[in-house]
Protein backbone atom coordinates (compact mmCIF):
# COMPACT_ATOMS: atom_id res chain seq x y z
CA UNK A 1 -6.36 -6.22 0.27
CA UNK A 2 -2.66 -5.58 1.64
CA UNK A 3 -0.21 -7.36 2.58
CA UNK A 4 0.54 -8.72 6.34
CA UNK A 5 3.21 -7.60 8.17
CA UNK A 6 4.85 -7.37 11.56
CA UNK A 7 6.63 -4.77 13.70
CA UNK A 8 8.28 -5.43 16.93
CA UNK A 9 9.23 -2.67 19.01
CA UNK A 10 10.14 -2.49 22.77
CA UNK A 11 7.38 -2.74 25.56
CA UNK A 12 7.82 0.53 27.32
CA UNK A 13 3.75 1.01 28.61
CA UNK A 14 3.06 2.50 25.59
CA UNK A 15 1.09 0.48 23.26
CA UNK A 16 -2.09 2.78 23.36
CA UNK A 17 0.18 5.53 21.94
CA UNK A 18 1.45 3.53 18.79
CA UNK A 19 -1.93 2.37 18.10
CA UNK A 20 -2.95 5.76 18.08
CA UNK A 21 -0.26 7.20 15.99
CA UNK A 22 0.64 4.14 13.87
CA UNK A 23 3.98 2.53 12.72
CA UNK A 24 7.58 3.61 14.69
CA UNK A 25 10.38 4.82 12.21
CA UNK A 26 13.21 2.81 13.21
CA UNK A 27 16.64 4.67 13.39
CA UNK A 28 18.98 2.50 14.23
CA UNK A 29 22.37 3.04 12.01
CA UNK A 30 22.50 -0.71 11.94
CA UNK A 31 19.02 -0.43 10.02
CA UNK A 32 19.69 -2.55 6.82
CA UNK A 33 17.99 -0.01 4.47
CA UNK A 34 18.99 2.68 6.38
CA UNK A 35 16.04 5.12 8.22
CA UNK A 36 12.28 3.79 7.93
CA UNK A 37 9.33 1.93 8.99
CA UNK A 38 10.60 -2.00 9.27
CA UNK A 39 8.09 -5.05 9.64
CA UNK A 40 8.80 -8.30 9.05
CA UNK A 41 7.09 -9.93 6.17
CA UNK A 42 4.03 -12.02 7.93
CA UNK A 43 6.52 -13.60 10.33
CA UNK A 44 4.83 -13.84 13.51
CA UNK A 45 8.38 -16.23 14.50
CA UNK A 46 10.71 -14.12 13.56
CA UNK A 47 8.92 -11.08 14.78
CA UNK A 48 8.96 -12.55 18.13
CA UNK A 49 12.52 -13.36 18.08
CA UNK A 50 13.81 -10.24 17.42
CA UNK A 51 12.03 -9.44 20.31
CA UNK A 52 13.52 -11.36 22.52
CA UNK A 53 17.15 -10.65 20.95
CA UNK A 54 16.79 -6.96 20.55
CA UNK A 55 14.52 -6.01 23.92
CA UNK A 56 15.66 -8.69 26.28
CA UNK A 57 11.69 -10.07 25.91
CA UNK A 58 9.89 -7.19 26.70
CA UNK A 59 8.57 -6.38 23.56
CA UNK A 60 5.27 -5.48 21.32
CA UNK A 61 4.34 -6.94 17.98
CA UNK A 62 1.77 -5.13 15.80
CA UNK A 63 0.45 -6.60 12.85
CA UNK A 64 -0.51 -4.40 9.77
CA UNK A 65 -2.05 -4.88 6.70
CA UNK A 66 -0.64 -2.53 4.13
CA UNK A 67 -0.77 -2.24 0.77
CA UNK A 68 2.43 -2.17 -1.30
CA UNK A 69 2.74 -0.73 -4.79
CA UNK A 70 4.98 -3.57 -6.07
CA UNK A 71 6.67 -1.05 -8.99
CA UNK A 72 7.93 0.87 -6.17
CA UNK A 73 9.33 -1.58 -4.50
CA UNK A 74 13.11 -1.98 -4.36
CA UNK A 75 13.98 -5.31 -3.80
CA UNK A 76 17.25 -7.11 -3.28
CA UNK A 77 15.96 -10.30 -4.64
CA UNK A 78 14.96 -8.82 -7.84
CA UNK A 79 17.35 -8.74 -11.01
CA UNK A 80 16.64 -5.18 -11.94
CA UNK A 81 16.94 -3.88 -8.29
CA UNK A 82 20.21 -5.48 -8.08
CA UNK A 83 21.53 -4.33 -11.26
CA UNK A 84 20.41 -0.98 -10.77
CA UNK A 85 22.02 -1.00 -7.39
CA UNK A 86 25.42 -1.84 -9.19
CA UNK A 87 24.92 0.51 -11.50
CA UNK A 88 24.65 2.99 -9.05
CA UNK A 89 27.82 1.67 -7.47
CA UNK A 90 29.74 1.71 -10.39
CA UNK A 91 28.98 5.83 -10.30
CA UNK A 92 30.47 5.98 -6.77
CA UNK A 93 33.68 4.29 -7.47
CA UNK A 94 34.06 6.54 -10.88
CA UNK A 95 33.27 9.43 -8.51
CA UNK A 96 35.06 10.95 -5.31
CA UNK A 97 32.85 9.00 -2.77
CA UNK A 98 35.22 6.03 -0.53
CA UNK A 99 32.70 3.31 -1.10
CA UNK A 100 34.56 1.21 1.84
CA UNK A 101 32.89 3.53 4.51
CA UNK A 102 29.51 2.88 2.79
CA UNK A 103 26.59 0.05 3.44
CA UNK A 104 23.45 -0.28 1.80
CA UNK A 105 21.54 1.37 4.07
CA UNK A 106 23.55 4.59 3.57
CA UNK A 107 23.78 4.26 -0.26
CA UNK A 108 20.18 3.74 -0.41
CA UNK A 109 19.45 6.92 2.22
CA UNK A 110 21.86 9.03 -0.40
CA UNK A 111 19.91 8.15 -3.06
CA UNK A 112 16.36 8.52 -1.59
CA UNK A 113 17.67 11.88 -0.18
CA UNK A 114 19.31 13.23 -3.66
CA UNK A 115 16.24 12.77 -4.98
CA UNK A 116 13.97 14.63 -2.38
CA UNK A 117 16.29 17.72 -3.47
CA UNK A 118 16.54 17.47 -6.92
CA UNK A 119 13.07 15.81 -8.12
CA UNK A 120 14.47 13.70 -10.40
CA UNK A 121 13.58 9.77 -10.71
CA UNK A 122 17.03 9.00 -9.51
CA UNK A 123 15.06 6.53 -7.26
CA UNK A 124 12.00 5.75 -7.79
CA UNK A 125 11.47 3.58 -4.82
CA UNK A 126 8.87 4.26 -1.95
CA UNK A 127 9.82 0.98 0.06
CA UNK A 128 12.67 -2.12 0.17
CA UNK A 129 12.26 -5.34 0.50
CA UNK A 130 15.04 -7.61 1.71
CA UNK A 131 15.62 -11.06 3.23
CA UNK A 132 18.13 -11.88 6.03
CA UNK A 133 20.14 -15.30 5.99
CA UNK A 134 20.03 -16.54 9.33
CA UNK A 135 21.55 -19.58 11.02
CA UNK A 136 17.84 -21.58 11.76
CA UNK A 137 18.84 -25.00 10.01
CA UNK A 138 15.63 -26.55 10.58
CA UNK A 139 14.06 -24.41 7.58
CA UNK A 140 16.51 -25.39 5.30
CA UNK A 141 15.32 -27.95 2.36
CA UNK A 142 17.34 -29.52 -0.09
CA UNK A 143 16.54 -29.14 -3.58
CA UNK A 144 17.83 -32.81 -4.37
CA UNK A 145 19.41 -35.52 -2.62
CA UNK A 146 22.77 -35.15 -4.55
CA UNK A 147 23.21 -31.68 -4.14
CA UNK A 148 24.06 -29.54 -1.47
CA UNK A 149 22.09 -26.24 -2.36
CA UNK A 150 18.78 -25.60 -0.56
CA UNK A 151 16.29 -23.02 -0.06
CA UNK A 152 14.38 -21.85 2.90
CA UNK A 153 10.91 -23.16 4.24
CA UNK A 154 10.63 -19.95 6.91
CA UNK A 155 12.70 -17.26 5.07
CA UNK A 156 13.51 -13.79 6.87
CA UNK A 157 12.57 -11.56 5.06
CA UNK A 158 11.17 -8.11 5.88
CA UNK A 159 10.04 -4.33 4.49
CA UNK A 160 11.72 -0.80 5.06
CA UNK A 161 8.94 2.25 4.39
CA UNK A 162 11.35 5.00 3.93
CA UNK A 163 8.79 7.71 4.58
CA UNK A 164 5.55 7.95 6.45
CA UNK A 165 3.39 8.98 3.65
CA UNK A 166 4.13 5.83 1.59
CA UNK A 167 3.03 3.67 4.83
CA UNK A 168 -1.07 2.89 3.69
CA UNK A 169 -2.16 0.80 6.47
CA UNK A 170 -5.64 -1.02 5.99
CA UNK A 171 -5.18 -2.38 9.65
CA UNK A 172 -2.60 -1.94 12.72
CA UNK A 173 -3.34 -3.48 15.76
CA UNK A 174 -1.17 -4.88 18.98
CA UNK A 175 -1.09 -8.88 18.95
CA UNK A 176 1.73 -9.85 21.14
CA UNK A 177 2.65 -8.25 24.33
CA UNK A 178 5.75 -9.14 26.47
């Protein structure tokens, strides 16, 4: 069994064609992780509200279950992920790249394309995971009543494929249409 997810993509008459073919590769340079297949991580909310912000509410949401290989997952909640990120970092600033004109997204797409040429385990990573702090009060909890920290009840997070080959899809199907 996989692992639920969502993708929301614009309604242009085409949903028959995506079924058909599977997953869109979002290219967006504002694409957190940089090029890939994004779905949100079984948010059925939040994939409808990106709907409605990104394609003024005409909009598709496809749910897929998909099976992950969690070792090959680079995620920015995870200690190791993040410390291997700053290694990696670290090498840029001791090198000749201007890190100011860099994100993630285009860090990550260096790395993930370094290694297609050389074949080395640079970066071993198939997929990201990453979670998106959002303004929606009403899922915040406090962890006591004397402090102020809190964590979230609906958390956005969501999953970049980075090629299509890695995307293993046990079911894709249209369950929304605007």
């Amino acid at each position: 069994m996989g692992h639920i997810c969502h993708q929301t993509l614009e309604n242009q008459g085409n949903s028959k064609d995506i079924l058909s073919s599977g997953p869109i590769k979002g290219t967006n340079k504002n694409n957190y992780f940089g090029e890939g297949y994004y779905f949100w991580d079984d948010n059925l909310k939040h994939a409808k509200w990106w709907g409605k912000k990104q394609y003024n509410s005409k909009y598709y949401v496809f749910e897929a279950d998909i099976v992950f290989d969690l070792n090959r997952m680079f995620d920015v909640t995870d200690r190791s992920c993040i410390s291997f990120l700053k290694d990696v970092v670290d090498e840029f600033l001791e090198g000749d790249i201007d890190l100011p004109d860099y994100f993630l997204g285009s860090i990550l797409t260096l790395l993930f394309e370094e290694e297609v040429k050389t074949t080395n385990q640079l970066f071993p990573y198939l997929y990201a995971k990453g979670i998106d702090f959002n303004n929606d009060y009403s899922s915040r909890m406090n962890y006591s009543p004397i402090t102020k920290s809190y964590f979230l009840l609906n958390p956005t997070t969501f999953f970049c494929i980075f090629k299509e080959e890695n995307i293993h899809l046990q079911t894709f199907e249209l369950i929304v249409e605007y």
